[in-house]
N, C-alpha and C. Protein backbone atom coordinates (compact mmCIF):
# COMPACT_ATOMS: atom_id res chain seq x y z
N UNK A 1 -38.51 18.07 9.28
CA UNK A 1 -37.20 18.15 8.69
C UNK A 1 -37.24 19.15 7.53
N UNK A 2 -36.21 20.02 7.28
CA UNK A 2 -36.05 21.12 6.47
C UNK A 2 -35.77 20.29 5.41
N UNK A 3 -36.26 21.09 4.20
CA UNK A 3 -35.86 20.73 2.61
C UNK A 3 -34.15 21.12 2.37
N UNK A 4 -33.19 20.46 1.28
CA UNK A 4 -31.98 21.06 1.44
C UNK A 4 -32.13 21.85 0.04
N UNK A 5 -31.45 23.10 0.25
CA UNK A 5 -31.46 24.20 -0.74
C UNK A 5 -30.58 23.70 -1.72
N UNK A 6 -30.81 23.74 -3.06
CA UNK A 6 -30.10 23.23 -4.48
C UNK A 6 -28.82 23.29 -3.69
N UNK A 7 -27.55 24.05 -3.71
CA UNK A 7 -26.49 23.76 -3.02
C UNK A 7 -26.52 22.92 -2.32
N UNK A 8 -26.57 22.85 -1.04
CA UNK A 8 -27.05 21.37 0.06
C UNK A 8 -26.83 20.37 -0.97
N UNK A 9 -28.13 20.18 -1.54
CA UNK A 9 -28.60 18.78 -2.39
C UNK A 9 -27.24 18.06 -3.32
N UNK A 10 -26.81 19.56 -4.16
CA UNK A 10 -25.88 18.92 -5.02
C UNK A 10 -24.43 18.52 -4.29
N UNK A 11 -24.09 19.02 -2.94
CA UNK A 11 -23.50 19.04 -2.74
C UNK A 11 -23.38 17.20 -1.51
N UNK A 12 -24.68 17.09 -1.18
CA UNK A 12 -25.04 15.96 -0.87
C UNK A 12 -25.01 14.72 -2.10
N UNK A 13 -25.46 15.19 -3.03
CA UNK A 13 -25.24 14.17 -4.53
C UNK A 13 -23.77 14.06 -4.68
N UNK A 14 -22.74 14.71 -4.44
CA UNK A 14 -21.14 14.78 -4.90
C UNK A 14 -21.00 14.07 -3.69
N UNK A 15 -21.11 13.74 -2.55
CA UNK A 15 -20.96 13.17 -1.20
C UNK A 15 -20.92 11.50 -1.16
N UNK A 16 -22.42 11.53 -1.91
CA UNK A 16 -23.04 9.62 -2.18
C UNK A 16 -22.24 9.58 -3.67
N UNK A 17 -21.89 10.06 -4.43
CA UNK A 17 -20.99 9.52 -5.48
C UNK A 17 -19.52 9.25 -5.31
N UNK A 18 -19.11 10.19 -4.30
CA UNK A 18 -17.59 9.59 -3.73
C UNK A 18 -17.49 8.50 -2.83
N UNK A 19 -18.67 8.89 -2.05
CA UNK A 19 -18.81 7.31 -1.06
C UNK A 19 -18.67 5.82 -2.08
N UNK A 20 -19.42 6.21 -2.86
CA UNK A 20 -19.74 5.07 -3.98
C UNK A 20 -18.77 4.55 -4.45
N UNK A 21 -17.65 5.78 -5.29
CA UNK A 21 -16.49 5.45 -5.61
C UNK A 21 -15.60 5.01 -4.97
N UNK A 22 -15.44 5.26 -3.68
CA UNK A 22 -14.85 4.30 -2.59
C UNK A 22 -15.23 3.31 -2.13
N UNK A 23 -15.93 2.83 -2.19
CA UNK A 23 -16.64 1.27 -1.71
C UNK A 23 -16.19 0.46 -3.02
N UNK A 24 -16.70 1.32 -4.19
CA UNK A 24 -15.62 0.21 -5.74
C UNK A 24 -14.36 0.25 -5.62
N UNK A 25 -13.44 1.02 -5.29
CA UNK A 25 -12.41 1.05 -5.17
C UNK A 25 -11.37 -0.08 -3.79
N UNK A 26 -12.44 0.14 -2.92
CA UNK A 26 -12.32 -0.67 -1.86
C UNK A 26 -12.51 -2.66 -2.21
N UNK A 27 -13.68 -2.54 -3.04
CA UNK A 27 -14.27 -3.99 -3.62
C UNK A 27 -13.16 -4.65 -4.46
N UNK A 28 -12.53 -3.66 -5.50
CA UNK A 28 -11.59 -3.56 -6.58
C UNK A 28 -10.70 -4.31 -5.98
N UNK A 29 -9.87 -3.39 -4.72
CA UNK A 29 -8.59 -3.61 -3.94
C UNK A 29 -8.59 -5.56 -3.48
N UNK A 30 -9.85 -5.66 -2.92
CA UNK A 30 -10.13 -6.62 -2.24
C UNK A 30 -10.09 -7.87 -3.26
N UNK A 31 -10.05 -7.86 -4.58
CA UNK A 31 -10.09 -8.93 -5.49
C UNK A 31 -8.56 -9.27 -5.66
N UNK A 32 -7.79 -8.38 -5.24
CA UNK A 32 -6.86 -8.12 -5.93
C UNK A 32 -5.53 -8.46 -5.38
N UNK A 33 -5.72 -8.18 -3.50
CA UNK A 33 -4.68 -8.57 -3.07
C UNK A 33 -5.26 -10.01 -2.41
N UNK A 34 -4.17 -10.44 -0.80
CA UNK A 34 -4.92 -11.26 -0.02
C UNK A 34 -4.47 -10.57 1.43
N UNK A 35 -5.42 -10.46 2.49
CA UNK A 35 -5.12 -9.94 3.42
C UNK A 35 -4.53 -11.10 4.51
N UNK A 36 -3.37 -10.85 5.28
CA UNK A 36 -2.84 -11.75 6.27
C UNK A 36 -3.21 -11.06 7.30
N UNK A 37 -1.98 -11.80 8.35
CA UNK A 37 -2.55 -11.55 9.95
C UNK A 37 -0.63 -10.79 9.75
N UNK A 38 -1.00 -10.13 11.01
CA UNK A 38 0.44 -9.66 11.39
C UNK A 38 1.61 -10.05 11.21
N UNK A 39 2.44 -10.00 10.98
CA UNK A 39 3.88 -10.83 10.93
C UNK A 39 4.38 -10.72 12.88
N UNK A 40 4.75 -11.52 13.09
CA UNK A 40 5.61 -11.24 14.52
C UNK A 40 6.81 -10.69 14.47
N UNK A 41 6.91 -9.90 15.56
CA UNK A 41 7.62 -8.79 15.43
C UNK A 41 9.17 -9.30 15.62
N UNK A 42 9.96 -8.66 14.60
CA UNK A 42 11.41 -9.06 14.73
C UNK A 42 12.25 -7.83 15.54
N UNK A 43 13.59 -8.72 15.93
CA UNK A 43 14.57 -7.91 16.34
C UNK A 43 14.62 -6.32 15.72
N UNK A 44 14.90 -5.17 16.18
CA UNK A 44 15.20 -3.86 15.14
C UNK A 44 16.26 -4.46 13.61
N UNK A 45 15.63 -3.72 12.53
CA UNK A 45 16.54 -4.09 11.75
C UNK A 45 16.87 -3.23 10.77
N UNK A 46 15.83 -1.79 10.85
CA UNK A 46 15.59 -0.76 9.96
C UNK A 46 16.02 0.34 10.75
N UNK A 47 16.76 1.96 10.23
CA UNK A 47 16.81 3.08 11.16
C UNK A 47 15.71 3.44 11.35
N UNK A 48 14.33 2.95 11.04
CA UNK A 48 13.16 3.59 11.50
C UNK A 48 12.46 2.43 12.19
N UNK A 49 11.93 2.45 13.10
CA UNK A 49 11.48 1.00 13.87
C UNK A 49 10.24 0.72 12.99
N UNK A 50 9.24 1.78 12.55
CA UNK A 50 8.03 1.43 12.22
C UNK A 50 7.95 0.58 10.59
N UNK A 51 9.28 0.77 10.46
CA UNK A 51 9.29 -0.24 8.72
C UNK A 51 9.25 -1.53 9.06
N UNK A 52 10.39 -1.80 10.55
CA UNK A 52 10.60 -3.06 10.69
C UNK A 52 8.96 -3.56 11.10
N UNK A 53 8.40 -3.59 10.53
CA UNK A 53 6.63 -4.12 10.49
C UNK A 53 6.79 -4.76 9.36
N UNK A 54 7.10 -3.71 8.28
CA UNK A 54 7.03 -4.39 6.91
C UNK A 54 7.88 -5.57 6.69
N UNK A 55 9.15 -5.14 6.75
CA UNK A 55 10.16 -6.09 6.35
C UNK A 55 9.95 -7.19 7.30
N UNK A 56 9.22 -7.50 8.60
CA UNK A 56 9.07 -8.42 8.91
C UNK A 56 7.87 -9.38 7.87
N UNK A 57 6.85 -8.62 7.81
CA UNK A 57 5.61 -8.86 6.76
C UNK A 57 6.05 -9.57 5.40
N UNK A 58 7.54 -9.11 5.10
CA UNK A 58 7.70 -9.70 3.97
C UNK A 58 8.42 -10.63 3.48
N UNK A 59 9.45 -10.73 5.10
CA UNK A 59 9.68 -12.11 5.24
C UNK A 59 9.00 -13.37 5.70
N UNK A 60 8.50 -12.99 6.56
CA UNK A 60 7.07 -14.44 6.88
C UNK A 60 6.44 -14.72 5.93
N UNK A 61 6.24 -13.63 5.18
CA UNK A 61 5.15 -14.08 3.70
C UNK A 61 6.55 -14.35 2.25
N UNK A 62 7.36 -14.42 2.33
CA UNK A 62 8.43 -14.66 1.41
C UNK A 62 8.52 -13.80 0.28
N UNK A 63 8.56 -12.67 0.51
CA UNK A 63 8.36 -11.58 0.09
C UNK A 63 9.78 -12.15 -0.86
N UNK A 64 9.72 -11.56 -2.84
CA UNK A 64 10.96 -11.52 -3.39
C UNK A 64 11.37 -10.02 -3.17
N UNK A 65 10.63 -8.69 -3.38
CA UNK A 65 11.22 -7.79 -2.85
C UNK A 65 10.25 -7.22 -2.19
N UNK A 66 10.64 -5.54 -1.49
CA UNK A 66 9.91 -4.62 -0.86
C UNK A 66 10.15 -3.27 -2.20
N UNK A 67 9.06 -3.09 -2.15
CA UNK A 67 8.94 -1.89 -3.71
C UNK A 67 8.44 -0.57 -2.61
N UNK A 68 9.13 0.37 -2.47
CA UNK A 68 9.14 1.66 -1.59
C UNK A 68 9.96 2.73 -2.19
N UNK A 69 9.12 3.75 -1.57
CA UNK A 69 10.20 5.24 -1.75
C UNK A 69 11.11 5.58 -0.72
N UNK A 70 10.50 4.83 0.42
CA UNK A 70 11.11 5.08 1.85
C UNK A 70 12.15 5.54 1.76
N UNK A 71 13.48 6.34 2.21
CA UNK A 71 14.47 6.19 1.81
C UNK A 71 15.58 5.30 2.99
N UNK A 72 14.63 5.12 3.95
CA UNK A 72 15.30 4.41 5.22
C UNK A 72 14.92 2.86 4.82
N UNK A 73 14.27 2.43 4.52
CA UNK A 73 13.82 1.24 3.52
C UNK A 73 15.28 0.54 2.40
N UNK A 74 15.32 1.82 1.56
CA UNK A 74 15.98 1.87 0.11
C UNK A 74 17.52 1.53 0.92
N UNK A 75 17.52 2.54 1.86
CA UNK A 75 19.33 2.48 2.47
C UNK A 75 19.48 1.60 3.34
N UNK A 76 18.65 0.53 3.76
CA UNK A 76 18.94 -0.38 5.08
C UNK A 76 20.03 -1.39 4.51
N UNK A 77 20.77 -2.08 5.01
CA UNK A 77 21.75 -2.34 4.87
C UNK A 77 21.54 -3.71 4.78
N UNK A 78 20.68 -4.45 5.55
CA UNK A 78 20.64 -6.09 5.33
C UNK A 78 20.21 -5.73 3.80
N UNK A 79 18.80 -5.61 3.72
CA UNK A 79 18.08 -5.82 1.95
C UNK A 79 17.95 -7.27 2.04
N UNK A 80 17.26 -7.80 3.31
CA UNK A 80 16.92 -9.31 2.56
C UNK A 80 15.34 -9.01 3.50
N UNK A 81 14.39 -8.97 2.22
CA UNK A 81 14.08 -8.85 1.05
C UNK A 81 14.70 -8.17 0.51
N UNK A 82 15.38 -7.70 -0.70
CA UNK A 82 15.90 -6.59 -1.37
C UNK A 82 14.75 -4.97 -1.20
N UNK A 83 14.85 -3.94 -1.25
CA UNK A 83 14.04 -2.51 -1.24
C UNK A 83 14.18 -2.26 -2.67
N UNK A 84 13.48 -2.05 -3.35
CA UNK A 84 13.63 -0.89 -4.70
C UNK A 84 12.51 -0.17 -4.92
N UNK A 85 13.13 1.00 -5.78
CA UNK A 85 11.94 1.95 -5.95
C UNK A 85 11.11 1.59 -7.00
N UNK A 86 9.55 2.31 -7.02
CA UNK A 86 9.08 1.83 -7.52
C UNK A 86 9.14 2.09 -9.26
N UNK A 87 10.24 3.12 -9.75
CA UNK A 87 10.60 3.13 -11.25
C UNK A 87 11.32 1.94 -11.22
N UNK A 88 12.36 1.35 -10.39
CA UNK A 88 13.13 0.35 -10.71
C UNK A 88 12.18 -1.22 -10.78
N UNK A 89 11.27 -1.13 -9.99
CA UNK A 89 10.39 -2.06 -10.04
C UNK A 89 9.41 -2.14 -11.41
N UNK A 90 9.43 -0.92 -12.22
CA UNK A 90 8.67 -0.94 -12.94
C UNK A 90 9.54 -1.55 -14.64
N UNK A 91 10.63 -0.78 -13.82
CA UNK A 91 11.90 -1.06 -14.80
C UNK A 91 11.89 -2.80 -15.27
N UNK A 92 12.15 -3.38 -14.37
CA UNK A 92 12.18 -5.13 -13.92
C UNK A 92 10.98 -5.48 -14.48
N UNK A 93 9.89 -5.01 -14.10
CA UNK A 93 8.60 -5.69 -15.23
C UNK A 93 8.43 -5.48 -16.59
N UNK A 94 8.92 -4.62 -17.17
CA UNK A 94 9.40 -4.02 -18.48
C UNK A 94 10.51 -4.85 -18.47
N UNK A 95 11.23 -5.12 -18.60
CA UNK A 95 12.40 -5.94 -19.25
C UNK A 95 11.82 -7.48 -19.05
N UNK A 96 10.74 -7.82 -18.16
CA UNK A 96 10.42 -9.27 -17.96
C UNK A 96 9.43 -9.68 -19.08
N UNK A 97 9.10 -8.38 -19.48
CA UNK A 97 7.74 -8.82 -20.93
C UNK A 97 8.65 -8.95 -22.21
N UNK A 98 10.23 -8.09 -22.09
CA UNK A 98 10.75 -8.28 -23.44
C UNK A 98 10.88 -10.46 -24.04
């Protein structure tokens, strides 16, 4: 097996330190949320079919809102869960500490 030339090496050292940083980041995530199983799939209810995943996700799990940029999300017309963006969401936690 060949030696790796200083480039190679350092560039192999920047490789195992991002790996690294992703596995903490990954560990981090994992404390933090809780992972479920699928929601079952509902009737269409979004102009984009692939949201209606979420909004199903967040009604089985009793979701109080859906926090997105989506804008097919933001404009759907039921809103039960409610959609807001995520300044307005940030907005709502800021006024909940006053």
């Amino acid at each position: 097996m060949r030696e790796l030339t200083r480039g190679e090496a350092e560039l192999e050292a920047v490789r195992r330190a991002k790996v690294e940083v992703a596995k903490d980041y990954i560990d981090t995530i994992s404390t933090l949320v809780d992972l479920v199983a699928d929601p079952t799939p509902i009737e269409p209810a979004t102009r984009d079919v692939d949201d209606d995943y979420l909004v199903a996700l967040a009604r089985e799990h009793s979701a109080d809102l859906i926090v997105t940029g989506d804008k097919d999300l933001l404009e759907w017309e039921d809103q039960t869960p409610p959609a807001i963006t995520p300044a307005a969401f940030e907005e709502l936690l800021g006024s909940s500490v006053d």
